[in-house]
C-alpha atoms as a PDB file:
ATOM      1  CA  UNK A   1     -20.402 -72.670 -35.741  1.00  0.00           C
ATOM      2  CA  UNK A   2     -23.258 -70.471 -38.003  1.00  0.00           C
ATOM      3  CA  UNK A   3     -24.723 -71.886 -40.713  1.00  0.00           C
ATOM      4  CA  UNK A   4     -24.576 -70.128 -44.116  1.00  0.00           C
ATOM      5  CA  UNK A   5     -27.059 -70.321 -47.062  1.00  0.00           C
ATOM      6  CA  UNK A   6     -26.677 -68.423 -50.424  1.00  0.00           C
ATOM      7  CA  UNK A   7     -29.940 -68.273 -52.196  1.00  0.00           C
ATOM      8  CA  UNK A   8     -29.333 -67.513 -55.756  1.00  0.00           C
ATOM      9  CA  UNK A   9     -31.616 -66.841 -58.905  1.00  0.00           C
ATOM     10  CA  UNK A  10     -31.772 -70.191 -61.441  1.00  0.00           C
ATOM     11  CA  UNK A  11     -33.093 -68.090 -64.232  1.00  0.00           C
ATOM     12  CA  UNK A  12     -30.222 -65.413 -64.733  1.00  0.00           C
ATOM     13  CA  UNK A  13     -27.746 -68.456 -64.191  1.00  0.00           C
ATOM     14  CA  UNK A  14     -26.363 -67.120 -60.891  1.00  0.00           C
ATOM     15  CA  UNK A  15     -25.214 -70.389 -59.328  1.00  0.00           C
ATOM     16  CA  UNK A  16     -21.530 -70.110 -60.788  1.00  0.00           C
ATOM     17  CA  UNK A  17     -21.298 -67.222 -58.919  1.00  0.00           C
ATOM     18  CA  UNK A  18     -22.938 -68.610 -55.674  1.00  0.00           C
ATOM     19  CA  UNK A  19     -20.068 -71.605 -55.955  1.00  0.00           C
ATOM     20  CA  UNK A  20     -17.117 -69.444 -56.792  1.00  0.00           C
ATOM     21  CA  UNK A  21     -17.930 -67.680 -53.951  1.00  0.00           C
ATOM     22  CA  UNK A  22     -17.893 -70.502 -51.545  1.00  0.00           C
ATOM     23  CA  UNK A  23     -15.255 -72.337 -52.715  1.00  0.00           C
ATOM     24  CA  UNK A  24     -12.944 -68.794 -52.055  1.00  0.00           C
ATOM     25  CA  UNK A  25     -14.135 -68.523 -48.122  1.00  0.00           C
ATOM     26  CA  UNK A  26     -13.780 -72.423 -47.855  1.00  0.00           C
ATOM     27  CA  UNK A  27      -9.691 -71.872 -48.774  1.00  0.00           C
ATOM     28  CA  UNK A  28      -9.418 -68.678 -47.073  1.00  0.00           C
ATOM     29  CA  UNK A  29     -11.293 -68.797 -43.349  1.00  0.00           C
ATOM     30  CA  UNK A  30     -11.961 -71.520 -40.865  1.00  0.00           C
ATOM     31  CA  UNK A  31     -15.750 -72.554 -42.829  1.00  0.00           C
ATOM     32  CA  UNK A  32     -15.810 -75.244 -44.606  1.00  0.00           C
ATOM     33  CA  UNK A  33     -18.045 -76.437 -47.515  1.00  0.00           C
ATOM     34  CA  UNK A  34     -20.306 -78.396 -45.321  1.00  0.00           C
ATOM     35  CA  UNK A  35     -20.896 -74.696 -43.709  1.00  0.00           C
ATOM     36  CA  UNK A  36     -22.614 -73.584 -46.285  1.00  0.00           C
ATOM     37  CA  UNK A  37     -26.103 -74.108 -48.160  1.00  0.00           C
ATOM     38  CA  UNK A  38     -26.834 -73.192 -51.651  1.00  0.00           C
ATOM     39  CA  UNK A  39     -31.237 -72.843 -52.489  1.00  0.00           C
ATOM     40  CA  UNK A  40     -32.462 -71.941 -55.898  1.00  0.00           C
ATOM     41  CA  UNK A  41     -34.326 -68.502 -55.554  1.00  0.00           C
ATOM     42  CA  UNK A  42     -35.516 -66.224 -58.219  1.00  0.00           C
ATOM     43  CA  UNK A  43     -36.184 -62.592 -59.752  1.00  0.00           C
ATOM     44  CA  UNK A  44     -32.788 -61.945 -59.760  1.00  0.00           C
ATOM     45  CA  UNK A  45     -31.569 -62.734 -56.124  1.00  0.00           C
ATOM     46  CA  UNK A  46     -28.668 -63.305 -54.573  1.00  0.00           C
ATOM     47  CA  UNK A  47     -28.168 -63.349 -50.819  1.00  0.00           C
ATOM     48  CA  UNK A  48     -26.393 -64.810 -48.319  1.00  0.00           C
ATOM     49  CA  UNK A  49     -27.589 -65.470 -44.937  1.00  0.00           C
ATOM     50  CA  UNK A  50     -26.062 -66.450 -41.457  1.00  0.00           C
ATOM     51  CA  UNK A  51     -28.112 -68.472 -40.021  1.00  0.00           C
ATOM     52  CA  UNK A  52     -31.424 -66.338 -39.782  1.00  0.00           C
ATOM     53  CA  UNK A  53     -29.696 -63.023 -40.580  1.00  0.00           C
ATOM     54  CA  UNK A  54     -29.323 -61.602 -43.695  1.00  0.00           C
ATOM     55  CA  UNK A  55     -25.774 -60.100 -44.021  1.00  0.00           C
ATOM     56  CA  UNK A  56     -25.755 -59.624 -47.697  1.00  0.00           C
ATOM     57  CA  UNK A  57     -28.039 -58.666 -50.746  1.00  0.00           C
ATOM     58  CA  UNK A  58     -27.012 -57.975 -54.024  1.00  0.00           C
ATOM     59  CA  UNK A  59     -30.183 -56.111 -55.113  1.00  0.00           C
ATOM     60  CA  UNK A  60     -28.577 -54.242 -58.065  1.00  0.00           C
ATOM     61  CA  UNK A  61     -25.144 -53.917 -56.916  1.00  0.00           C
ATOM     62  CA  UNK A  62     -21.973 -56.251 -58.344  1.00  0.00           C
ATOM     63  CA  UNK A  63     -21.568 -59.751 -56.789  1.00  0.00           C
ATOM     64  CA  UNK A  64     -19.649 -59.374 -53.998  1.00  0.00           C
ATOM     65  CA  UNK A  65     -15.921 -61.046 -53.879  1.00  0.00           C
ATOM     66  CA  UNK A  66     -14.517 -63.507 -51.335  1.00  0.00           C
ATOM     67  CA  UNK A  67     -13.161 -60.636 -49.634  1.00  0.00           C
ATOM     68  CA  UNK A  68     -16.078 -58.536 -49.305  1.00  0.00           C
ATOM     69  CA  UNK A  69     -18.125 -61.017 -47.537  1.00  0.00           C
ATOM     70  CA  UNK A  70     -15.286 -62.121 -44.988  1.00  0.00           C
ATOM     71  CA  UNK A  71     -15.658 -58.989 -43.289  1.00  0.00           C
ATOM     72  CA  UNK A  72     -19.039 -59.737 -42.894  1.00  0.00           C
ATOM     73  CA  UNK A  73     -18.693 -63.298 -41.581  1.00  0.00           C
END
């Protein structure tokens, strides 16, 4: 089973957003929490990784929804 980390900026507060996410793939696929690793990053990023590959990057797009990322898993 992959391994996913979200690294998320501290300083713009995006960590609410990092666990909302989670929490909505945890309910709704066969991951669970333990699946997934949240690290403190900065200068505004947000990405999410599986295992070494990045699959998602917010750059300056929206945060993307529960949905959005499941087709990526």
């Amino acid at each position: 089973m992959p391994t996913f980390t979200i690294r998320y900026c501290q300083l713009w507060n995006y960590l609410p957003h990092a666990t909302r996410l989670v929490e909505e793939i945890a309910q709704s696929a066969e991951y669970g929490l333990q699946d997934f690793h949240l690290i403190p990053g900065n200068n505004g990023e947000f990405t999410l990784w599986r295992d070494d590959e990045k699959i998602y990057d917010k750059g300056s797009n929206d945060f993307p929804s529960a949905s959005d990322v499941m087709h990526l898993l």
